[in-house]
Every structure is written in C-alpha cells, then in structure tokens.
PDB file of N, CA and C in Angstrom:
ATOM      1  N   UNK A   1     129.259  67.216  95.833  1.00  0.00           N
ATOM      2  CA  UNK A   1     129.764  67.932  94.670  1.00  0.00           C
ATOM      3  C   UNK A   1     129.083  69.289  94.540  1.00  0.00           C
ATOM      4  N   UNK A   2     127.516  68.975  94.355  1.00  0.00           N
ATOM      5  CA  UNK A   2     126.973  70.471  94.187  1.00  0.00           C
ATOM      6  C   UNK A   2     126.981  71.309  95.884  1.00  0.00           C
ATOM      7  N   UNK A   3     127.403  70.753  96.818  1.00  0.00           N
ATOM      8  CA  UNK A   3     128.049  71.682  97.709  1.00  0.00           C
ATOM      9  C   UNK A   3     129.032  72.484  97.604  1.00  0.00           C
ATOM     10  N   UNK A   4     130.117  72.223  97.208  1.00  0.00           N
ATOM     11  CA  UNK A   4     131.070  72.616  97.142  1.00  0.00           C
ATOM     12  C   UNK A   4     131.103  73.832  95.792  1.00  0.00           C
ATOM     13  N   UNK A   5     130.600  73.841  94.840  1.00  0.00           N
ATOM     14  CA  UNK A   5     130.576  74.922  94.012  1.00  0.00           C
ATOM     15  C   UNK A   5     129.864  75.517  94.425  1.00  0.00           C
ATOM     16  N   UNK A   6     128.488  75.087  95.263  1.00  0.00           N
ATOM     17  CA  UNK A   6     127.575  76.233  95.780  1.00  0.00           C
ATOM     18  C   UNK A   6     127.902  77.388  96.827  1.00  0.00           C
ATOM     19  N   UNK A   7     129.041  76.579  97.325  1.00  0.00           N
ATOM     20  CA  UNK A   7     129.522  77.621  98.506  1.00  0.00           C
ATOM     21  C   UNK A   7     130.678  78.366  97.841  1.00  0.00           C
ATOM     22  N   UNK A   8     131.493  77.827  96.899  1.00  0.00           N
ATOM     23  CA  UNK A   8     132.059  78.984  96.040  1.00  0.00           C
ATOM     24  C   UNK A   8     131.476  80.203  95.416  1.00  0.00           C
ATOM     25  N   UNK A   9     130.180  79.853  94.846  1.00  0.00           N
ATOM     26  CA  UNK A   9     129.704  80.870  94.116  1.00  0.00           C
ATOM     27  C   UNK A   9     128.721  81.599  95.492  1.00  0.00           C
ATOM     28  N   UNK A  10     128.599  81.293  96.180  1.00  0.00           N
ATOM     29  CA  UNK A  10     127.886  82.324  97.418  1.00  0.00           C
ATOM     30  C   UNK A  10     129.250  82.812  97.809  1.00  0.00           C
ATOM     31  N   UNK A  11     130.439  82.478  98.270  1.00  0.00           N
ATOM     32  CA  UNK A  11     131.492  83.243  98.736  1.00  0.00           C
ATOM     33  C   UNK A  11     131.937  84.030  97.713  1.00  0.00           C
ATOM     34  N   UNK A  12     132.045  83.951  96.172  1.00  0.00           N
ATOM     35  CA  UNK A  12     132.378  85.062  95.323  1.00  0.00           C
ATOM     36  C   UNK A  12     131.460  86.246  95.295  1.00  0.00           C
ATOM     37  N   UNK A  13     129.846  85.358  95.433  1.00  0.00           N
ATOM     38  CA  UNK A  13     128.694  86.692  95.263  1.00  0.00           C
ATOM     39  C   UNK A  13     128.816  87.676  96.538  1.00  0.00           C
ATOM     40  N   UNK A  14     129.558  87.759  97.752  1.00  0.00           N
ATOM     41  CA  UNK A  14     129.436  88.021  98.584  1.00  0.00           C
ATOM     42  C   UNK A  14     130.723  88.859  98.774  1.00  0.00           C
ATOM     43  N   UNK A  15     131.844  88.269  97.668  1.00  0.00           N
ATOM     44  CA  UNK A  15     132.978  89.117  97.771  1.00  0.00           C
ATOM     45  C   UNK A  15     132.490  90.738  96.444  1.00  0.00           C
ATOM     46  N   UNK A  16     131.800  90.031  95.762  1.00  0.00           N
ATOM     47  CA  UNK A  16     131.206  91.250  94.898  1.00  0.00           C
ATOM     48  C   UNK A  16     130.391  92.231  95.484  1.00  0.00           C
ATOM     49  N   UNK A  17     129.277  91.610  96.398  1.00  0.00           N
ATOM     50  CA  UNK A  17     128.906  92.935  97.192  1.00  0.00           C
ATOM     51  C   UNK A  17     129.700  93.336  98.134  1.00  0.00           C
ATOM     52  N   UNK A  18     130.528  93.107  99.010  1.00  0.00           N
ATOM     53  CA  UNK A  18     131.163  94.518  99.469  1.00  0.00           C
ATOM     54  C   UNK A  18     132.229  95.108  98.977  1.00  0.00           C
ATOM     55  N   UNK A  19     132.815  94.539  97.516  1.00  0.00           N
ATOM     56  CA  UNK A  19     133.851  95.274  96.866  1.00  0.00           C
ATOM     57  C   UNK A  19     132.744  95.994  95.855  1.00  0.00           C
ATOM     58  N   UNK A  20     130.979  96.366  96.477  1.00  0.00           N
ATOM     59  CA  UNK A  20     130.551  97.450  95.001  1.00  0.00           C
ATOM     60  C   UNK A  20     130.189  96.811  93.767  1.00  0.00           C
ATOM     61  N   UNK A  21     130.562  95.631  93.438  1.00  0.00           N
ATOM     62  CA  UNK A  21     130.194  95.096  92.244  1.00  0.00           C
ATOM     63  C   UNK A  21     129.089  94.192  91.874  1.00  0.00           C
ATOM     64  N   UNK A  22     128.187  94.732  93.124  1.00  0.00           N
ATOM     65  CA  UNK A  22     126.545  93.730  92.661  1.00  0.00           C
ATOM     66  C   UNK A  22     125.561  94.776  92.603  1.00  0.00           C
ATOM     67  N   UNK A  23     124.590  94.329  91.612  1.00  0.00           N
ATOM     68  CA  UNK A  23     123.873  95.223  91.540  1.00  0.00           C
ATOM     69  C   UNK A  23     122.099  94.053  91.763  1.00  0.00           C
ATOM     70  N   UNK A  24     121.130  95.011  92.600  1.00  0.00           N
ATOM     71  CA  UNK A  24     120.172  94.051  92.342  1.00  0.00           C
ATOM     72  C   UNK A  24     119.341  94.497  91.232  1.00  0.00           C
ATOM     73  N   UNK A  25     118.516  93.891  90.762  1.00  0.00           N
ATOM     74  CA  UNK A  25     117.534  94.059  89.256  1.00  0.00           C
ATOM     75  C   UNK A  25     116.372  94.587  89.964  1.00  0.00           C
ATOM     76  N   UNK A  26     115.417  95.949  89.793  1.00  0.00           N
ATOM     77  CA  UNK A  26     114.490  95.970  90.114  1.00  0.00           C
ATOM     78  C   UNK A  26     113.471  95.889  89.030  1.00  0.00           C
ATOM     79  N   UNK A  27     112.440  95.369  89.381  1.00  0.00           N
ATOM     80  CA  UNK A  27     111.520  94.389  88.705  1.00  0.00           C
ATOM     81  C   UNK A  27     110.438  95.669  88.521  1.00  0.00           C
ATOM     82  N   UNK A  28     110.045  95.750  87.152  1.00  0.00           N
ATOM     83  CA  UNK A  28     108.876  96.364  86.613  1.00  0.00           C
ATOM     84  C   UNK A  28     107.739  96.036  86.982  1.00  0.00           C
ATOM     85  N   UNK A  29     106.524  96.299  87.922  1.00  0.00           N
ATOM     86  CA  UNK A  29     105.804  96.303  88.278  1.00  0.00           C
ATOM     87  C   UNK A  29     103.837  97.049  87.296  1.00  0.00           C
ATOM     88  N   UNK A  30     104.608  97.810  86.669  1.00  0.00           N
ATOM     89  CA  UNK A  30     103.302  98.823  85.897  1.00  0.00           C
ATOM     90  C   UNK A  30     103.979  98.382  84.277  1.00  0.00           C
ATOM     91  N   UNK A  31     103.157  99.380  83.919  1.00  0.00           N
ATOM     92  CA  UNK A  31     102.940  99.327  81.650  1.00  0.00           C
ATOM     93  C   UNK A  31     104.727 100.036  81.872  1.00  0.00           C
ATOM     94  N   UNK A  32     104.962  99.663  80.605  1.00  0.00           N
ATOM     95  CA  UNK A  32     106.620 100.683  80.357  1.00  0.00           C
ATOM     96  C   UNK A  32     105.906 102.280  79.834  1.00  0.00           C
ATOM     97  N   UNK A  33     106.856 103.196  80.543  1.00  0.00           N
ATOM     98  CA  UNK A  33     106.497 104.260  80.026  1.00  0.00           C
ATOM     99  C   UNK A  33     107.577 105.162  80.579  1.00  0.00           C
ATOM    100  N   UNK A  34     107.199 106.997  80.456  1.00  0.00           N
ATOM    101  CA  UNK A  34     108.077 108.027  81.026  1.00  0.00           C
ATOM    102  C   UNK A  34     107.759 107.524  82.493  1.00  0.00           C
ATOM    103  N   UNK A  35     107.421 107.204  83.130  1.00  0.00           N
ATOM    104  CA  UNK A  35     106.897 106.590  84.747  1.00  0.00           C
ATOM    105  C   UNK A  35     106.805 105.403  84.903  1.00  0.00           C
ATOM    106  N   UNK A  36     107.389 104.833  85.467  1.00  0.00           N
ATOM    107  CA  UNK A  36     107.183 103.161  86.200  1.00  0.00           C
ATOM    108  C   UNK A  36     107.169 103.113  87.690  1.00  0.00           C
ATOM    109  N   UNK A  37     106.496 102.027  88.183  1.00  0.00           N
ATOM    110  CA  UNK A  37     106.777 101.268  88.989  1.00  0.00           C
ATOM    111  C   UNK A  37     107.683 100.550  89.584  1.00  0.00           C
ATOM    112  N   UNK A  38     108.432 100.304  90.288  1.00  0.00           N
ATOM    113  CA  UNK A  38     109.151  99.187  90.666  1.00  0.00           C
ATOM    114  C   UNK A  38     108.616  98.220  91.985  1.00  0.00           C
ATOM    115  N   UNK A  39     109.117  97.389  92.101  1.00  0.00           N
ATOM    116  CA  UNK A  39     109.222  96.522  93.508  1.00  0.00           C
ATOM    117  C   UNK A  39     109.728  97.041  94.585  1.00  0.00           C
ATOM    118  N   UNK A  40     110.939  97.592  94.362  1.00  0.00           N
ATOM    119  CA  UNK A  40     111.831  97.908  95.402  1.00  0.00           C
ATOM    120  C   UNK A  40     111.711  99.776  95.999  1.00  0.00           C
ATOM    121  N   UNK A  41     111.770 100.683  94.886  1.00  0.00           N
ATOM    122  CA  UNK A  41     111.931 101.929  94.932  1.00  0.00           C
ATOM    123  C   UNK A  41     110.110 102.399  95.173  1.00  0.00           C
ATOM    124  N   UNK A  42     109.135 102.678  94.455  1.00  0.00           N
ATOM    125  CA  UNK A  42     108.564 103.205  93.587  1.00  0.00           C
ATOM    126  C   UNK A  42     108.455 103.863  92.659  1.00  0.00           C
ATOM    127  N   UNK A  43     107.975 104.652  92.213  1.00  0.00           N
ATOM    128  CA  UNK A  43     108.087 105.638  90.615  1.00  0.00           C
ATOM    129  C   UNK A  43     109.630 106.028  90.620  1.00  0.00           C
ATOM    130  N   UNK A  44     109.828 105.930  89.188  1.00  0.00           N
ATOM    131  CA  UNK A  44     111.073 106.307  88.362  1.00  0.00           C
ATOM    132  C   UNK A  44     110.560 107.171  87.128  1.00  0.00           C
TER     133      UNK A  44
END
C-alpha cells in the first residue's frame, strides 16, 4: 500500500521539477539579519 502512493508522490515531485515548479528551502545557518548564511548559497 505505502508503495504505491510513495511512488506516486516521487513521480509527481519529479514531474514538478522539470516543469520549474520545485523549489528547494535553503536553510538559515547564522543570527537573522541584513546578511545571512545559508547551507546551500552563502551570504545573502
């Protein structure tokens, strides 16, 4: 059972990234401020 929805929702998440419509979350790393950190980028 939980196969079968699991591979639905990986084949929809997968139709969202290459139709553009996923976005990933990058994760705050430092204090909030005019400057942060991230995980992925660095300073913003």
């Amino acid at each position: 059972m939980y196969g079968e929805i699991k591979n639905a929702l990986i084949n929809d998440i997968e139709t969202m990234k290459s139709n553009g419509l996923y976005k990933n979350e990058r994760i705050i790393t430092s204090k909030q401020g005019a400057l942060i950190n991230t995980n992925s980028q660095g300073k913003f």
